[in-house]
Protein backbone atom coordinates (compact mmCIF):
# COMPACT_ATOMS: atom_id res chain seq x y z
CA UNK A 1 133.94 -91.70 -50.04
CA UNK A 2 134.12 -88.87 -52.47
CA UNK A 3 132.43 -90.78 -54.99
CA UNK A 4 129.49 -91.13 -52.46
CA UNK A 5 129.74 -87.74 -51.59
CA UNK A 6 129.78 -87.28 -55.12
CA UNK A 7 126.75 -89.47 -56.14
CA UNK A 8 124.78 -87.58 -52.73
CA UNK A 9 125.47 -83.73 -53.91
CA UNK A 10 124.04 -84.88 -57.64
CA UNK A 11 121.21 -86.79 -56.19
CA UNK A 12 120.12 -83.91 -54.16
CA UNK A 13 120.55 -81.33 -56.84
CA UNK A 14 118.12 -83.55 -58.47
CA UNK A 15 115.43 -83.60 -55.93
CA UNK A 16 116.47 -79.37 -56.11
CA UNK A 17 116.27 -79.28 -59.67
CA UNK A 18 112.71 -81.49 -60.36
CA UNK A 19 109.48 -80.25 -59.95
CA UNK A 20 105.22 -81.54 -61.00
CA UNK A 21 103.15 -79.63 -62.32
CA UNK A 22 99.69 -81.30 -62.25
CA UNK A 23 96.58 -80.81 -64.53
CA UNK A 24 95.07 -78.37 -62.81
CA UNK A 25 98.25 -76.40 -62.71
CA UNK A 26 99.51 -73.11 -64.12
CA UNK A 27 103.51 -72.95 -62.87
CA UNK A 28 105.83 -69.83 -63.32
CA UNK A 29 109.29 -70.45 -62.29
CA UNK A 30 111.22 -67.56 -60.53
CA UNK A 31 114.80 -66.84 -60.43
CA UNK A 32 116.57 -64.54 -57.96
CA UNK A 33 112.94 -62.87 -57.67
CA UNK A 34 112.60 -62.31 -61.36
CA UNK A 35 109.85 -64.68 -63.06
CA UNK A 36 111.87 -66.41 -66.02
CA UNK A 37 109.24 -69.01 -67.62
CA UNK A 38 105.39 -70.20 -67.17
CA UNK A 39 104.89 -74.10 -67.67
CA UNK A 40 101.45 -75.09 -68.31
CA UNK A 41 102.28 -78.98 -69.54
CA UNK A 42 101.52 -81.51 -67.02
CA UNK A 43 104.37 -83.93 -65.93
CA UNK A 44 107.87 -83.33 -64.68
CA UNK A 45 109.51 -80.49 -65.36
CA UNK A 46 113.30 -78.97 -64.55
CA UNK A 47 114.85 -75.90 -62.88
CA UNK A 48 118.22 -74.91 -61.75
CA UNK A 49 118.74 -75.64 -58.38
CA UNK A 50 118.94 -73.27 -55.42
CA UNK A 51 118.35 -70.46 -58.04
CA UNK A 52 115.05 -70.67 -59.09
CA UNK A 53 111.32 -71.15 -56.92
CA UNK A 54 107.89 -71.99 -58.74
CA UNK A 55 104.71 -70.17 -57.76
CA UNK A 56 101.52 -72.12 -58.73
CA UNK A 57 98.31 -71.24 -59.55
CA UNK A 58 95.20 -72.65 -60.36
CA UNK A 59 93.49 -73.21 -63.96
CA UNK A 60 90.37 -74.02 -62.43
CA UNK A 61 87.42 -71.29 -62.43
CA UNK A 62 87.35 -69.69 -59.37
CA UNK A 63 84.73 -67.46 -57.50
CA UNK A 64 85.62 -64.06 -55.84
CA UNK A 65 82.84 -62.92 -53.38
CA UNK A 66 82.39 -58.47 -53.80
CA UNK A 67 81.42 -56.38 -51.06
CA UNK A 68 77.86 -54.50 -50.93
CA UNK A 69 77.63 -51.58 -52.87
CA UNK A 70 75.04 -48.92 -52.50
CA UNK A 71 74.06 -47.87 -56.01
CA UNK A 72 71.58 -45.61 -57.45
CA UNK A 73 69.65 -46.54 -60.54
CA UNK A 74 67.96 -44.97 -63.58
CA UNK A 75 65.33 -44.11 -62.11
CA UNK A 76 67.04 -42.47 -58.99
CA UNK A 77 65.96 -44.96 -56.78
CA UNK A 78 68.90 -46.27 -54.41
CA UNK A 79 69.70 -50.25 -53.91
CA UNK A 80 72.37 -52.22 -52.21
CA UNK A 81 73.78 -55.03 -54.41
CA UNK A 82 75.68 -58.41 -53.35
CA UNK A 83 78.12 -59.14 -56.26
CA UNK A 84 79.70 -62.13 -56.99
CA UNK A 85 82.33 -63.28 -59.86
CA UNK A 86 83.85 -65.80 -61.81
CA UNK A 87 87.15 -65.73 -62.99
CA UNK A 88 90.02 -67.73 -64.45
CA UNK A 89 94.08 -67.36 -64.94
CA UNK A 90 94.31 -67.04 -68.52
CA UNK A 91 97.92 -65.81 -68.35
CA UNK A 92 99.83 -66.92 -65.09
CA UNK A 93 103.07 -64.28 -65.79
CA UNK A 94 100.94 -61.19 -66.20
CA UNK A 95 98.94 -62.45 -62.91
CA UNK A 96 101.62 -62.67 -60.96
CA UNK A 97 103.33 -59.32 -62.29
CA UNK A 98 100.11 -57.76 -61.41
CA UNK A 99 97.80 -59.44 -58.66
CA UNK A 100 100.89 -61.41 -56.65
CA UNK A 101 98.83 -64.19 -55.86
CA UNK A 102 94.82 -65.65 -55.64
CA UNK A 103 94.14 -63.46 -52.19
CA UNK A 104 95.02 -60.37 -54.13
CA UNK A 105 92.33 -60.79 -56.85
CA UNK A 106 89.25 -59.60 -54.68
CA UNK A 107 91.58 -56.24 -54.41
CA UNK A 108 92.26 -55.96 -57.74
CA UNK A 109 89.06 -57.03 -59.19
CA UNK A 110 86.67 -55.18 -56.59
CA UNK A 111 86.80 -52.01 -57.50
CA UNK A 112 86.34 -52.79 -61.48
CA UNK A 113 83.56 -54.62 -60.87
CA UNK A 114 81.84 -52.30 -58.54
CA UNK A 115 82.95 -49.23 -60.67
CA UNK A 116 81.08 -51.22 -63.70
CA UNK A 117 77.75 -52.41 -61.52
CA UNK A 118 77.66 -48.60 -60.78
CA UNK A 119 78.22 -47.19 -64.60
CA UNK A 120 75.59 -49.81 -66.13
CA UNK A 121 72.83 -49.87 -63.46
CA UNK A 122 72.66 -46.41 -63.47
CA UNK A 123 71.13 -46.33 -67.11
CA UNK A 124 68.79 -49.59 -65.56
CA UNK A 125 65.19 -49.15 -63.83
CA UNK A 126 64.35 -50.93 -60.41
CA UNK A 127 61.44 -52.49 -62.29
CA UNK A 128 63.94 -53.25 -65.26
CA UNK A 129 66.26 -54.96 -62.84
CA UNK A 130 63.65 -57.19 -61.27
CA UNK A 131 62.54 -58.78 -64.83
CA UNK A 132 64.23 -60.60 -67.31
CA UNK A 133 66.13 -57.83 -68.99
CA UNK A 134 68.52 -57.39 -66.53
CA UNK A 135 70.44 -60.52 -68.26
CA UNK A 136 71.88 -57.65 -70.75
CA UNK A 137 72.90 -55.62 -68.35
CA UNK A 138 74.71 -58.39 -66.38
CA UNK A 139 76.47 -59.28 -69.34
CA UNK A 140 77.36 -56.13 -70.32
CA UNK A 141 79.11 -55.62 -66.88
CA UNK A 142 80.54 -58.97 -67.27
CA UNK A 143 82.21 -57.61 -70.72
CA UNK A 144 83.21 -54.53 -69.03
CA UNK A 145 84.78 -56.35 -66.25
CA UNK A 146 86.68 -58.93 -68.52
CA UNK A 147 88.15 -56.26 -70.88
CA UNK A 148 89.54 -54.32 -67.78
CA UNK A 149 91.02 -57.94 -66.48
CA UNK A 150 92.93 -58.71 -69.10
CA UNK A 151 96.22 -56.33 -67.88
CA UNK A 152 95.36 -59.30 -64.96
CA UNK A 153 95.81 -62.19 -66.47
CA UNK A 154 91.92 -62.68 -66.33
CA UNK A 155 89.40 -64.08 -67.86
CA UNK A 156 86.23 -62.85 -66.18
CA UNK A 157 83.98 -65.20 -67.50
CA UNK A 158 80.82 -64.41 -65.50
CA UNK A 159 79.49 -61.42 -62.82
CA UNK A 160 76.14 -62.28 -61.03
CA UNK A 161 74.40 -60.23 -58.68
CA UNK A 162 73.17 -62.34 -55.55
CA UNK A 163 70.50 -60.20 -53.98
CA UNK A 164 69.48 -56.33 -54.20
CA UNK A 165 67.95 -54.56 -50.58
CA UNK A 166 67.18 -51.09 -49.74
CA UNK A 167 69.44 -48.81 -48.09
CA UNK A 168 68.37 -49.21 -44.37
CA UNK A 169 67.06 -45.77 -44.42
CA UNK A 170 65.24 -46.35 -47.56
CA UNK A 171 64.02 -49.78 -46.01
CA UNK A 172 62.54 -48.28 -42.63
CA UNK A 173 61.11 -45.34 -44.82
CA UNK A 174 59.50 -47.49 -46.89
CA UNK A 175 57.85 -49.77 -43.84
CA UNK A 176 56.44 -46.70 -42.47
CA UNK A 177 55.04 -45.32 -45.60
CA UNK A 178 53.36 -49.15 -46.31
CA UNK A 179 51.95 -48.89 -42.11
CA UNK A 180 50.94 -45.47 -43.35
CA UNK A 181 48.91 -47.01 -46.26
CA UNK A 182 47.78 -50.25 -44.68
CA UNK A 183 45.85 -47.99 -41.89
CA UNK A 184 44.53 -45.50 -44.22
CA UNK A 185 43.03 -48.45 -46.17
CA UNK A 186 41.81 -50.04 -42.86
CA UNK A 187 39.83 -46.56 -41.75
CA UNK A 188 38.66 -46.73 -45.40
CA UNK A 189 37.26 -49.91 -45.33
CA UNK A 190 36.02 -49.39 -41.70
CA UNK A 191 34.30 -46.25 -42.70
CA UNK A 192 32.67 -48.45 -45.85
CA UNK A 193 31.61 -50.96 -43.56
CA UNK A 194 30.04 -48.64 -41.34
CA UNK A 195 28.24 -47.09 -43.56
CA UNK A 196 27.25 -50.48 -45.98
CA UNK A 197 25.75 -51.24 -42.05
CA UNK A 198 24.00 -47.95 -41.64
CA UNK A 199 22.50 -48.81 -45.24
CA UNK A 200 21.59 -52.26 -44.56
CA UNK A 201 19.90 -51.66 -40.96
CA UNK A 202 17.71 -48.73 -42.66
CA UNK A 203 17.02 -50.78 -45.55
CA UNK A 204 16.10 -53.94 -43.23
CA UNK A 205 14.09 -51.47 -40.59
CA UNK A 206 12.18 -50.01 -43.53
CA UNK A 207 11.10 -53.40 -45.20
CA UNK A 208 10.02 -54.62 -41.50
CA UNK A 209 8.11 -51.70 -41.18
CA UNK A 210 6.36 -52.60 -44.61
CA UNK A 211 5.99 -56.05 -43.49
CA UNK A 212 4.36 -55.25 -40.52
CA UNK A 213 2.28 -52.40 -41.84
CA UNK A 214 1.06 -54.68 -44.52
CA UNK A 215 0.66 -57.82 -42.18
CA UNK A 216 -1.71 -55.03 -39.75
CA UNK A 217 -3.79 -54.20 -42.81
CA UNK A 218 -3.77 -58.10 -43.83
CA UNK A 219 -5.40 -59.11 -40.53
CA UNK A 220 -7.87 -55.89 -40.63
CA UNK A 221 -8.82 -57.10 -43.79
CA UNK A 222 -9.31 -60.41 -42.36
CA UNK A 223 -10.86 -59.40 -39.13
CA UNK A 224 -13.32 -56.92 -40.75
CA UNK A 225 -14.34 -60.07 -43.52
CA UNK A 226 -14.97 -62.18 -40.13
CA UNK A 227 -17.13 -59.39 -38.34
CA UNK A 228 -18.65 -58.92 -41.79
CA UNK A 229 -19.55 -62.55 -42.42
CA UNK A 230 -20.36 -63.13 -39.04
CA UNK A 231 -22.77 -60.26 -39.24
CA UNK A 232 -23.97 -62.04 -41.94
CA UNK A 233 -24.55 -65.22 -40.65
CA UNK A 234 -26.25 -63.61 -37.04
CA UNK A 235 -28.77 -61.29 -39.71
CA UNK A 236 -29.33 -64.88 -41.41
CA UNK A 237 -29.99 -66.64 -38.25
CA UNK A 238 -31.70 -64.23 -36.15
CA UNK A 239 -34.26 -63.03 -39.10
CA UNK A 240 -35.45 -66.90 -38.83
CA UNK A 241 -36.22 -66.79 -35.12
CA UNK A 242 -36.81 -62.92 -33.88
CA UNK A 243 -37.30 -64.41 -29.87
CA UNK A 244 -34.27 -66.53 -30.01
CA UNK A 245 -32.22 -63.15 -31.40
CA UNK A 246 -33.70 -61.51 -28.22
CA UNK A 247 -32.69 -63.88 -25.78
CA UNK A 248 -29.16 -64.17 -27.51
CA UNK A 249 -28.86 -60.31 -27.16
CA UNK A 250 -30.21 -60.46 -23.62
CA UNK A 251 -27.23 -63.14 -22.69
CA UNK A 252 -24.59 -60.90 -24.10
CA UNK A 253 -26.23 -58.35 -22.04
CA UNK A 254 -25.75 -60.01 -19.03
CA UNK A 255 -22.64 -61.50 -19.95
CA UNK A 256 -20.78 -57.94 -20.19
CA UNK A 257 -23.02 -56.09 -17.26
CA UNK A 258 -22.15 -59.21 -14.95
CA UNK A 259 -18.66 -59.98 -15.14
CA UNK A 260 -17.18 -58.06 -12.44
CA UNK A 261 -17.75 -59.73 -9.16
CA UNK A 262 -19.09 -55.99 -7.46
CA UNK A 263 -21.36 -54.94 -10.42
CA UNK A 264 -24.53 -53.46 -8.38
CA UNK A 265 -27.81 -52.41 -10.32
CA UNK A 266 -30.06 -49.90 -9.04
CA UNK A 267 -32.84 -50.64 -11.35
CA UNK A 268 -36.42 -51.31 -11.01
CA UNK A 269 -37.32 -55.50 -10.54
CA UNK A 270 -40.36 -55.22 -12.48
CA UNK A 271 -37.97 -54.09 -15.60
CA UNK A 272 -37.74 -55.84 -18.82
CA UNK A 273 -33.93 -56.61 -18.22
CA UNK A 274 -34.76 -59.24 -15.90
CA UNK A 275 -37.22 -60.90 -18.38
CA UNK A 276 -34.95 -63.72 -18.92
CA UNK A 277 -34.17 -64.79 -15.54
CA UNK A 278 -37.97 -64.87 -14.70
CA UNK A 279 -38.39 -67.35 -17.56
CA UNK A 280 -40.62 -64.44 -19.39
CA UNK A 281 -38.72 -64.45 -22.82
């Protein structure tokens, strides 16, 4: 029995004593609260039983997600910025002295980050910011970051900013100054089509009135060379037969003294208007 007993308390200060650390693994082994080694090798490793506790943390790269940050910029105009960064455990026993554990990196790495996104964008134009240059001045706050991480255990080994917005006030100032400007170029453009419509009526009346002034004169040119030529052609006719030309005349006579139904003549019957009705042309 005491051998078994034996061969049991060894077997589970064994199990006490053993402990995997896996490739992804950074391992620091405490005793009585006090860290006492890091073990980075994969594989089995040993510690004394009942007496010492392993913390783990990962080697991996790992993402910590910043809080907005109203900051103003070079050339005084005021953005909010969505941070993000990447970081890694580069040494395990100053992380844990310092940040604890992985939940207490945001707290430890927020306020260097934001304290570096507000020294370096302040020397940085909006317009500066929106091109390509802002690269640099990323990676500049991405070397100011890292070099304040290292009393972390932390490589910083990238900080990106996500998206940039207005302050709300700025935003809704903005809005109303671009309503402002949309309706000031709508009267304008109103007020140019009104008057491009003023111009183009008058120009329009003006050339009708020229067309119809000069169509008028047209057909009194062409009425007054159809009386003329007609003239010409009743002279022509009429100087061959002078008693046909006087019955012609007399027919027109009659034709324009006649044509109201209640024409009445007080004229003599023996007169030379009724020539041509007595068959005495």
């Amino acid at each position: 029995m005491k051998k078994v007993a034996l061969a049991l308390v060894v077997f589970f200060l064994l199990i006490e004593g053993i402990f995997t650390v896996n490739q992804i693994q950074h391992v620091v082994v405490i005793r009585l609260g006090e860290p006492v080694r890091v073990v980075k090798n994969p594989g089995l490793h040993f510690k004394v039983p009942f007496m010492d506790s392993i913390v783990s943390f990962d080697k991996r790269l790992m993402s910590v997600e910043l809080s907005a940050l109203e900051v103003t910029l070079g050339d005084k105009r005021r953005i909010m910025v969505d941070a993000f960064g990447r970081y890694r455990i580069s040494d395990p026993l100053k992380f844990y002295q310092a940040v604890g554990s992985e939940r207490g990196v945001l707290n430890r790495l927020h306020p260097v980050v934001l304290g570096s996104l507000s020294s370096v964008l302040g020397g940085v134009s909006l317009s500066s910011l929106l091109s390509d240059t802002r690269i640099s001045a990323m990676n500049k706050i991405r070397d100011e970051v890292n070099a304040a991480a290292k009393r972390f255990g932390i490589d910083v080994v990238d900080v990106r900013i996500r998206k940039t917005d207005l302050p709300p006030q700025n935003s809704e100032a903005i809005c109303k100054r671009m309503i402002s400007e949309r309706e000031r170029e709508a009267k304008e453009l109103r007020a140019k089509g009104v008057e491009l419509s003023k111009i183009i009526k008058s120009t329009a009346d003006k050339e009708n009135q020229i067309a119809i002034a000069e169509a008028d004169a047209k057909v009194q040119s062409l009425i007054a060379e159809g009386e003329l030529e007609a003239n010409k052609i009743y002279v022509e006719a009429f100087s061959k037969d002078k008693k046909f030309f006087e019955f012609f005349q007399t027919l027109e006579t009659y034709k324009s003294s006649l044509a109201a139904d209640n024409t009445s003549f007080v004229i003599a019957t023996d007169s030379p208007f009724f020539n041509v009705m007595k068959g005495k042309h």
